[in-house]
N, C-alpha and C. Protein backbone atom coordinates (compact mmCIF):
# COMPACT_ATOMS: atom_id res chain seq x y z
N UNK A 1 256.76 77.47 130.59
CA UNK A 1 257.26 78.03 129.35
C UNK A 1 257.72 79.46 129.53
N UNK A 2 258.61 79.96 129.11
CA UNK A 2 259.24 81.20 129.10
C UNK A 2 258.69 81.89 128.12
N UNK A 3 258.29 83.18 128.47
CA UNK A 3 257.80 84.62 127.93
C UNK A 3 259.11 84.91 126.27
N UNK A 4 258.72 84.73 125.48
CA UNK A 4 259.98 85.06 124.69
C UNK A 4 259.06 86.39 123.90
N UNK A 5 260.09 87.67 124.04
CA UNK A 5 259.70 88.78 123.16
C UNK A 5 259.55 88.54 121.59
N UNK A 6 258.26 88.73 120.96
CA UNK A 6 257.56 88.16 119.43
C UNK A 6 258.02 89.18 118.72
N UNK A 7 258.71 88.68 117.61
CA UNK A 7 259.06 88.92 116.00
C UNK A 7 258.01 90.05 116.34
N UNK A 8 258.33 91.62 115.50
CA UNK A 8 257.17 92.72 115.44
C UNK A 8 257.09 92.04 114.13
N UNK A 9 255.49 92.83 114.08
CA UNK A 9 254.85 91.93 112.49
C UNK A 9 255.57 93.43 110.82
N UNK A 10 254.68 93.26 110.54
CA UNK A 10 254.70 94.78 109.52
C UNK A 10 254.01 95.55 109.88
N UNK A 11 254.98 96.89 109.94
CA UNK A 11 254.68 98.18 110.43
C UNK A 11 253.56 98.83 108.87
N UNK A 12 252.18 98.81 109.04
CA UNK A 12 251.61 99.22 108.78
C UNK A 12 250.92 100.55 108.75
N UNK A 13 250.82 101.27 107.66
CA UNK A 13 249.95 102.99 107.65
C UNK A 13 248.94 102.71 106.16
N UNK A 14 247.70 103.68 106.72
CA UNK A 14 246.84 103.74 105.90
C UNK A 14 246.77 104.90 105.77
N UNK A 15 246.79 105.54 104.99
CA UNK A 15 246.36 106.76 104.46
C UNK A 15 244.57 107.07 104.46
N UNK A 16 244.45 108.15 104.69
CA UNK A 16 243.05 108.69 104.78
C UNK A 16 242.28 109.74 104.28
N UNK A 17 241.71 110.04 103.42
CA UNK A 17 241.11 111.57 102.58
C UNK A 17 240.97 112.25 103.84
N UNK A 18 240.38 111.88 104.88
CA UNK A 18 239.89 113.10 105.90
C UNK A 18 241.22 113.56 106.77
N UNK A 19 241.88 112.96 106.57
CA UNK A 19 243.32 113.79 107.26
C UNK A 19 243.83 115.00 105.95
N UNK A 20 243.81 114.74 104.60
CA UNK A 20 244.28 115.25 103.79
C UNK A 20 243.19 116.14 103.98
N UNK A 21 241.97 116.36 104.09
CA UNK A 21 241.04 117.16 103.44
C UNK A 21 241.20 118.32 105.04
N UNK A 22 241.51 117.76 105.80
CA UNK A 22 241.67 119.00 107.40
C UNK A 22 243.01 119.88 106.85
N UNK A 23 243.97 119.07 106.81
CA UNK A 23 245.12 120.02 106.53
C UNK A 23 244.92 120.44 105.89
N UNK A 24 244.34 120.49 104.21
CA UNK A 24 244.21 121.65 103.49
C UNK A 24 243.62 122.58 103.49
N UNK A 25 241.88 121.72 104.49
CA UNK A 25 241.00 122.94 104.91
C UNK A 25 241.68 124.10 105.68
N UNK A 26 242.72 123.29 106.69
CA UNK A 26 243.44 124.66 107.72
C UNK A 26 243.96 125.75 106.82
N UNK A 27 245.23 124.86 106.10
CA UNK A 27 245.96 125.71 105.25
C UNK A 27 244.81 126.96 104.35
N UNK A 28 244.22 126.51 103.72
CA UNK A 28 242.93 127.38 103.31
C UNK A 28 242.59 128.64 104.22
N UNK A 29 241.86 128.29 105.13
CA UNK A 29 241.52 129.17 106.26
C UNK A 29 242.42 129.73 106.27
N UNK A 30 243.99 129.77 106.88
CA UNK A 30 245.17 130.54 107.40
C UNK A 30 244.90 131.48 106.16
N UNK A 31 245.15 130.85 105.01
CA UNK A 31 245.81 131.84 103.87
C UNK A 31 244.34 132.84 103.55
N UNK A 32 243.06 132.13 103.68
CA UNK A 32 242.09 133.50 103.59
C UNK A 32 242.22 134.58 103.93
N UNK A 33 242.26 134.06 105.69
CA UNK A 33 242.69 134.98 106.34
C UNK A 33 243.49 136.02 106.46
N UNK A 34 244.54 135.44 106.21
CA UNK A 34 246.00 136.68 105.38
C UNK A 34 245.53 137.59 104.70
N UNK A 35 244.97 136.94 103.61
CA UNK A 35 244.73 137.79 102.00
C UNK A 35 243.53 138.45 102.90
N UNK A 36 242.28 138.41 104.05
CA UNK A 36 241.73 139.36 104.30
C UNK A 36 241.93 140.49 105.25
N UNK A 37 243.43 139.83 105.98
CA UNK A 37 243.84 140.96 106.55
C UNK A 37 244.59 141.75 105.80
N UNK A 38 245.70 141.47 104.86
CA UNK A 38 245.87 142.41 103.46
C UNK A 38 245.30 142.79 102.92
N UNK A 39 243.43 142.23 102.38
CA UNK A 39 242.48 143.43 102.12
C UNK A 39 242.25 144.78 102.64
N UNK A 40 242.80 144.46 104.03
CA UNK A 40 242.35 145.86 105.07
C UNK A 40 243.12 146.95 105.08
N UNK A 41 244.46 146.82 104.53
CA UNK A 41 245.56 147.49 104.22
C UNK A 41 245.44 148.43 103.02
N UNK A 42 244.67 149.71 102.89
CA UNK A 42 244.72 150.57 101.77
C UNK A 42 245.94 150.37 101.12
N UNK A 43 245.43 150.08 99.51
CA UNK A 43 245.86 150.33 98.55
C UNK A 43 246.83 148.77 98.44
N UNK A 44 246.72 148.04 98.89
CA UNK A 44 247.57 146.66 99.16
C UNK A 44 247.25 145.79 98.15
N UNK A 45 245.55 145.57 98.39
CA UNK A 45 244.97 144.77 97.55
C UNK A 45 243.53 144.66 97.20
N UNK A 46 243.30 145.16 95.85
CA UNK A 46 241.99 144.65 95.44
C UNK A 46 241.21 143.52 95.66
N UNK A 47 239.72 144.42 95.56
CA UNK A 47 238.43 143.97 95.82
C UNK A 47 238.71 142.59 94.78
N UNK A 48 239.01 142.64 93.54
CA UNK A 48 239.13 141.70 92.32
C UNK A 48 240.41 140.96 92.34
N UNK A 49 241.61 141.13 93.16
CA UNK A 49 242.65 140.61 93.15
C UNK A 49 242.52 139.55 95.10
N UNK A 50 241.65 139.84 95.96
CA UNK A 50 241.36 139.15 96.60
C UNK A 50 240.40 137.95 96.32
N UNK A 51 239.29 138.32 95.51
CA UNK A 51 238.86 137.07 95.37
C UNK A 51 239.54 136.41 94.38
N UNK A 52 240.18 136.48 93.34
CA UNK A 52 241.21 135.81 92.51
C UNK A 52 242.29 134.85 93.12
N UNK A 53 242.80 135.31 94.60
CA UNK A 53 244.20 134.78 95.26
C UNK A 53 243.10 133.78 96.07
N UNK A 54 242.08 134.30 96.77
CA UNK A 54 241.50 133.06 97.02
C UNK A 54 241.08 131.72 96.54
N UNK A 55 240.12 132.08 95.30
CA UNK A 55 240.31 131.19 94.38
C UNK A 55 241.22 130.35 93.98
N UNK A 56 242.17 131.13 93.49
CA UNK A 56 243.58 130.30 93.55
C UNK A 56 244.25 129.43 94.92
N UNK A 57 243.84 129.29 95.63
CA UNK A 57 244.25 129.01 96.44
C UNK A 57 243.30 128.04 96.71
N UNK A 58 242.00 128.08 96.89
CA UNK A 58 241.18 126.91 96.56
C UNK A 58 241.75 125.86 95.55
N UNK A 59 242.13 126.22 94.38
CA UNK A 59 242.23 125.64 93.14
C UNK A 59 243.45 125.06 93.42
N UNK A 60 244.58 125.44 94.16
CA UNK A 60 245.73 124.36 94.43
C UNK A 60 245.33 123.47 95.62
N UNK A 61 244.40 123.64 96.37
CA UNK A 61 244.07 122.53 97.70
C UNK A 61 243.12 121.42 97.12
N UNK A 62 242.51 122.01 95.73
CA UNK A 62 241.30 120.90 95.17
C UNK A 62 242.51 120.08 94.66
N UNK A 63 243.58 120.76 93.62
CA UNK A 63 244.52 119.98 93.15
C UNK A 63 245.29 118.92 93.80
N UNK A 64 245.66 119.24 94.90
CA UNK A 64 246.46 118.55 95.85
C UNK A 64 245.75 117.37 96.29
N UNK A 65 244.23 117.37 96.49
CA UNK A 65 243.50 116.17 96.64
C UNK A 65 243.23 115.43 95.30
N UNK A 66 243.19 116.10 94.56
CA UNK A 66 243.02 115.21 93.24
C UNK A 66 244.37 114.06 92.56
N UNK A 67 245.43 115.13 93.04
CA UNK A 67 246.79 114.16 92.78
C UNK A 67 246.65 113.10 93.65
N UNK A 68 246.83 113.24 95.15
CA UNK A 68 246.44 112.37 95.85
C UNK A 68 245.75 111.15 95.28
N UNK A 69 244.62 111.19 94.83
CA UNK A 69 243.72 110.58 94.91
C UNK A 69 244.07 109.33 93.69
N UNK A 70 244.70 110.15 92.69
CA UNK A 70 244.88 109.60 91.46
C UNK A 70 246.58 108.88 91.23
N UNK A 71 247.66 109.01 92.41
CA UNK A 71 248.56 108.75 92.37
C UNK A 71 249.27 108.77 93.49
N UNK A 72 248.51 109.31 94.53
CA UNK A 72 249.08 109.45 96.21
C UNK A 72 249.59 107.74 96.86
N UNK A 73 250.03 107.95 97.71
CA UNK A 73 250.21 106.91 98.49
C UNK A 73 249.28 106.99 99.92
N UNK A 74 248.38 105.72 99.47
CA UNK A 74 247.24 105.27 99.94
C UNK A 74 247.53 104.21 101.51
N UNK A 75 248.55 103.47 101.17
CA UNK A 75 248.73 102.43 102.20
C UNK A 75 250.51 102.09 102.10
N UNK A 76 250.64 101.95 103.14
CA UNK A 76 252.49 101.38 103.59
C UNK A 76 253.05 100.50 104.32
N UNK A 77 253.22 99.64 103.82
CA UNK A 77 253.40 98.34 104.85
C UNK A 77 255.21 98.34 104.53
N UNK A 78 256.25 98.07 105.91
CA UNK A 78 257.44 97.94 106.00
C UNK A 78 257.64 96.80 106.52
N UNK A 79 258.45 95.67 106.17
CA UNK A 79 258.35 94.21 106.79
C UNK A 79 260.18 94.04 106.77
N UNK A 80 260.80 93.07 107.04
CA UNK A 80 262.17 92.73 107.66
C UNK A 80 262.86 93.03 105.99
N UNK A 81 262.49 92.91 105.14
CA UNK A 81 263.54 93.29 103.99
C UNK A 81 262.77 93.60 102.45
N UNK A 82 261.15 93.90 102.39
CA UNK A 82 260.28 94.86 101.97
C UNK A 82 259.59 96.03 101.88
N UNK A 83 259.68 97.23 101.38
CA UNK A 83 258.97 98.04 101.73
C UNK A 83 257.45 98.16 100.76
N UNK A 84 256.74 97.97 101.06
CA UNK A 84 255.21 97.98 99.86
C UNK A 84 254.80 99.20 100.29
N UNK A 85 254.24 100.02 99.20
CA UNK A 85 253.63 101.52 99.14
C UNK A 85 252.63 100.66 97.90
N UNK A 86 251.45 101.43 98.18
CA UNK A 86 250.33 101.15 97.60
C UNK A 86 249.39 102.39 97.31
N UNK A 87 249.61 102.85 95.64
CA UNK A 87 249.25 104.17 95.23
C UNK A 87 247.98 104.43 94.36
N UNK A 88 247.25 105.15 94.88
CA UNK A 88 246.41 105.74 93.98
C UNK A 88 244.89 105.16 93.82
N UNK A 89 244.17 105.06 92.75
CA UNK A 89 243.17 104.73 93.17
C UNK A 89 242.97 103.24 93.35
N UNK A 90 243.93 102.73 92.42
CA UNK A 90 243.70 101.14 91.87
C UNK A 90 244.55 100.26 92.66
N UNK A 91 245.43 101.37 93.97
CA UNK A 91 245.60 100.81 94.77
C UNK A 91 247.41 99.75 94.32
N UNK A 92 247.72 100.84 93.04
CA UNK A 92 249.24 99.96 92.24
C UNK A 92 250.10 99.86 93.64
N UNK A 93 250.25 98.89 93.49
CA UNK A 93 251.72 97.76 94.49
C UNK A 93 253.07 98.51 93.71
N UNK A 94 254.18 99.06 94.59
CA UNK A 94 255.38 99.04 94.44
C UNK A 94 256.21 98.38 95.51
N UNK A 95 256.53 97.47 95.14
CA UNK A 95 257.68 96.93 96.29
C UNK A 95 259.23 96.82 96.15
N UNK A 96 259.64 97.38 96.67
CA UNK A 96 260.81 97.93 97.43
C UNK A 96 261.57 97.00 98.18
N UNK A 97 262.86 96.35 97.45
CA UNK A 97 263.84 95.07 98.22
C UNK A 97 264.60 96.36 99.20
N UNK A 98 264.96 95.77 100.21
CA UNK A 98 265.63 96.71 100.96
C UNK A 98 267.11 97.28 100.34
N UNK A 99 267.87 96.17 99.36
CA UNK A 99 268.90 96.68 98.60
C UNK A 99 268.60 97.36 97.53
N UNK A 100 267.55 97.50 97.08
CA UNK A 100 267.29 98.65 95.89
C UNK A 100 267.35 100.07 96.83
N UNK A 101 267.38 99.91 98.08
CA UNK A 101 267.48 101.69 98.47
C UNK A 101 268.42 101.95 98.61
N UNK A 102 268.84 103.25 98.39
CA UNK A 102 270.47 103.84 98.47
C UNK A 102 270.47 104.64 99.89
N UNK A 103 269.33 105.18 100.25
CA UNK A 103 269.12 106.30 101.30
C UNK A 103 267.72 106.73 101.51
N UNK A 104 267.81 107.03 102.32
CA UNK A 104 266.07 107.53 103.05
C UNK A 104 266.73 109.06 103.51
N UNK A 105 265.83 110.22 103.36
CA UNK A 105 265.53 111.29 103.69
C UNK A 105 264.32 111.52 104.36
N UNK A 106 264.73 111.99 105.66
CA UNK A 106 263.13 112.96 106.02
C UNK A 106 263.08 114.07 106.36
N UNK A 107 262.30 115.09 106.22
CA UNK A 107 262.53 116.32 106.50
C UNK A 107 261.07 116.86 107.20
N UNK A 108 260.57 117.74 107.51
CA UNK A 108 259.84 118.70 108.15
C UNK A 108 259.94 119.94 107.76
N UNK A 109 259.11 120.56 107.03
CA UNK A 109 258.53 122.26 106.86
C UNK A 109 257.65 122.30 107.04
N UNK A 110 257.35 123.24 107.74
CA UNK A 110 256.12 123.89 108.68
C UNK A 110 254.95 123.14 109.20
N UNK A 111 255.61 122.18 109.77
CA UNK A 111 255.02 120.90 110.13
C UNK A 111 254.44 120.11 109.24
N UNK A 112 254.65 119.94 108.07
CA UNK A 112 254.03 118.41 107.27
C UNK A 112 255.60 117.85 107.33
N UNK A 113 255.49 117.10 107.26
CA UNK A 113 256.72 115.82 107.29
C UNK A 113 256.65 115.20 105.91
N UNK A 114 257.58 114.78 105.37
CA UNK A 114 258.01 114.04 104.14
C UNK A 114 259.32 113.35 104.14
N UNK A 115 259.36 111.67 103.43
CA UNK A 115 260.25 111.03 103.51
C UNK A 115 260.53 110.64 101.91
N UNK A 116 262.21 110.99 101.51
CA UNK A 116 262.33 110.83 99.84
C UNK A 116 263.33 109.59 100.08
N UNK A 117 263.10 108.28 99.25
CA UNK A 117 263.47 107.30 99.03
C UNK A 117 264.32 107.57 97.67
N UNK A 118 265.60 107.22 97.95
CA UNK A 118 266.70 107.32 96.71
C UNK A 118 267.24 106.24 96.22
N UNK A 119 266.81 105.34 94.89
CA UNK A 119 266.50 103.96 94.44
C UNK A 119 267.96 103.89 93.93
N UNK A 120 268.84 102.32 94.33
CA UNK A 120 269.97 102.34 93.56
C UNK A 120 270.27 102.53 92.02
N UNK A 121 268.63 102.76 91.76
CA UNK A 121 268.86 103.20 89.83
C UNK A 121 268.20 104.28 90.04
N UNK A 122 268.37 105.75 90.96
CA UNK A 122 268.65 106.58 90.21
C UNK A 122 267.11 107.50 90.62
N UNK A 123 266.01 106.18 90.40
CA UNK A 123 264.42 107.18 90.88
C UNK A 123 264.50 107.48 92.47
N UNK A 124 263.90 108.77 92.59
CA UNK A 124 263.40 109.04 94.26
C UNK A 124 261.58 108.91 94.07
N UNK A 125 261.61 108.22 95.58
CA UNK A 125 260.38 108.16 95.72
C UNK A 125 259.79 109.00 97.14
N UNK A 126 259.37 109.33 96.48
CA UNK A 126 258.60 111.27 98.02
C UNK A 126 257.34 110.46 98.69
N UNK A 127 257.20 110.24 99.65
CA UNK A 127 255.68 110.18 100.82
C UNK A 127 255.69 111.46 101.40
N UNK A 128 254.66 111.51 101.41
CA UNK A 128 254.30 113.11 102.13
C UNK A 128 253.29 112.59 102.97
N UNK A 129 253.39 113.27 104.38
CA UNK A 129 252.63 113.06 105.62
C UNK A 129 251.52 113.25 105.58
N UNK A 130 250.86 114.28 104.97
CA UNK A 130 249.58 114.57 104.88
C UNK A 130 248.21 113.71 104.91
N UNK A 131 248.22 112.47 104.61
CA UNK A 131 247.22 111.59 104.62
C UNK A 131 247.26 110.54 105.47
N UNK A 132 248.23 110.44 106.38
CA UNK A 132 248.81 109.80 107.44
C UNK A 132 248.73 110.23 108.90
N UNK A 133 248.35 109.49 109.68
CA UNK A 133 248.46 110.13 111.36
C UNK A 133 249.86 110.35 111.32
N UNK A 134 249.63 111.63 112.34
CA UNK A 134 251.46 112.07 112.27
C UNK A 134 251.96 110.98 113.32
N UNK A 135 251.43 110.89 114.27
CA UNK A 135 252.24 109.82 115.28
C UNK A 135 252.89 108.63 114.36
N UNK A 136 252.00 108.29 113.52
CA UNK A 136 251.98 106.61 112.50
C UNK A 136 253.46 106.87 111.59
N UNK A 137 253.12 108.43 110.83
CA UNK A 137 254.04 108.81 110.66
C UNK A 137 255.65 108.46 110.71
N UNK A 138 255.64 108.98 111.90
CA UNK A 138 256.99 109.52 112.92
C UNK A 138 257.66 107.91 113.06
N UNK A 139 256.93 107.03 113.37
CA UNK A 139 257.33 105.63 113.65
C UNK A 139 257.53 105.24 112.12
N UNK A 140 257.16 105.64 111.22
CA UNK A 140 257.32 105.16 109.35
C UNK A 140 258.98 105.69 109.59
N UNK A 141 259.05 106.97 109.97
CA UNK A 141 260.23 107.40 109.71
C UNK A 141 261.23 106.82 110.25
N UNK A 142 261.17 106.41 111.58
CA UNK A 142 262.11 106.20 112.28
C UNK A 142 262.56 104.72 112.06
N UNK A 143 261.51 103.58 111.36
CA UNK A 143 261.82 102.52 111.33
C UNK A 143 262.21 102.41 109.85
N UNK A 144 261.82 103.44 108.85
CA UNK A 144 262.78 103.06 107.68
C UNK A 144 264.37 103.39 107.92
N UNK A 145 264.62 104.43 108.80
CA UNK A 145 266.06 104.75 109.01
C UNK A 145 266.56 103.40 109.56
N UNK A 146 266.37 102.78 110.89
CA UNK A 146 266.98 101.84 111.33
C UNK A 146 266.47 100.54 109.90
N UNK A 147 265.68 100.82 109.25
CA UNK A 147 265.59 99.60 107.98
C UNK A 147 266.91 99.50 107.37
N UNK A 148 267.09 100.91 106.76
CA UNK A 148 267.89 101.20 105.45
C UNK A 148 269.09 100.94 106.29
């Protein structure tokens, strides 16, 4: 019998809190850090305006996990003429005919990666890398381009 190269199945990603919860922890750290090396800078920045920017800055990384959590994209399965994204807590199914997409975007700033899906009626749909292995990633990206 001859070796015949097998149909790939669906390109599968799971999303994960502990990938989301490192990157923000980093991001956190970096930006402390800043605001405490701008503490050191007479007359730059207050004793009361440093712990405030920190705070704040806590308070958008708690946010960012809470959206996540409550509307993020959790799981991604890409198959020969489906795309399924699976969001949030309850885990809502959107599926995606390959002719409802008009275009795929991906981009990169300061290393998080994000891919915006542009629906032939008009909605975009944003994944953001953050809860995703970047390698798992990179292959999401590259096989929705050759999809679309």
């Amino acid at each position: 019998m001859e070796d015949r190269p097998r149909a790939e199945g669906p390109l599968r990603l799971d999303g994960r809190l502990r990938n989301l919860l490192v990157l923000d922890g980093t991001v956190f750290l970096v930006c402390a850090i800043a605001l405490l090396v701008l503490y050191r800078v007479p007359l730059l920045l207050s004793p009361l305006a440093l712990v405030l920017l920190i705070l704040a800055a806590a308070a958008l990384l708690v946010l960012d996990v809470v959206l996540w959590a409550r509307r993020g994209a959790r799981s991604i399965e890409l198959e020969a003429d489906i795309l399924t994204i699976y969001r949030g807590r309850n885990l809502e199914e959107s599926r995606l005919d390959r002719r409802s997409v008009r275009s795929v975007h991906a981009r990169r700033r300061l290393g998080r990666g994000s891919v915006t899906i542009l629906l032939t009626s008009g909605k975009r749909l944003r994944i953001r890398e953050d809860p995703f292995p970047s390698g798992e990633f990179r292959r999401l990206v590259e096989a929705l381009r050759r999809w679309r």
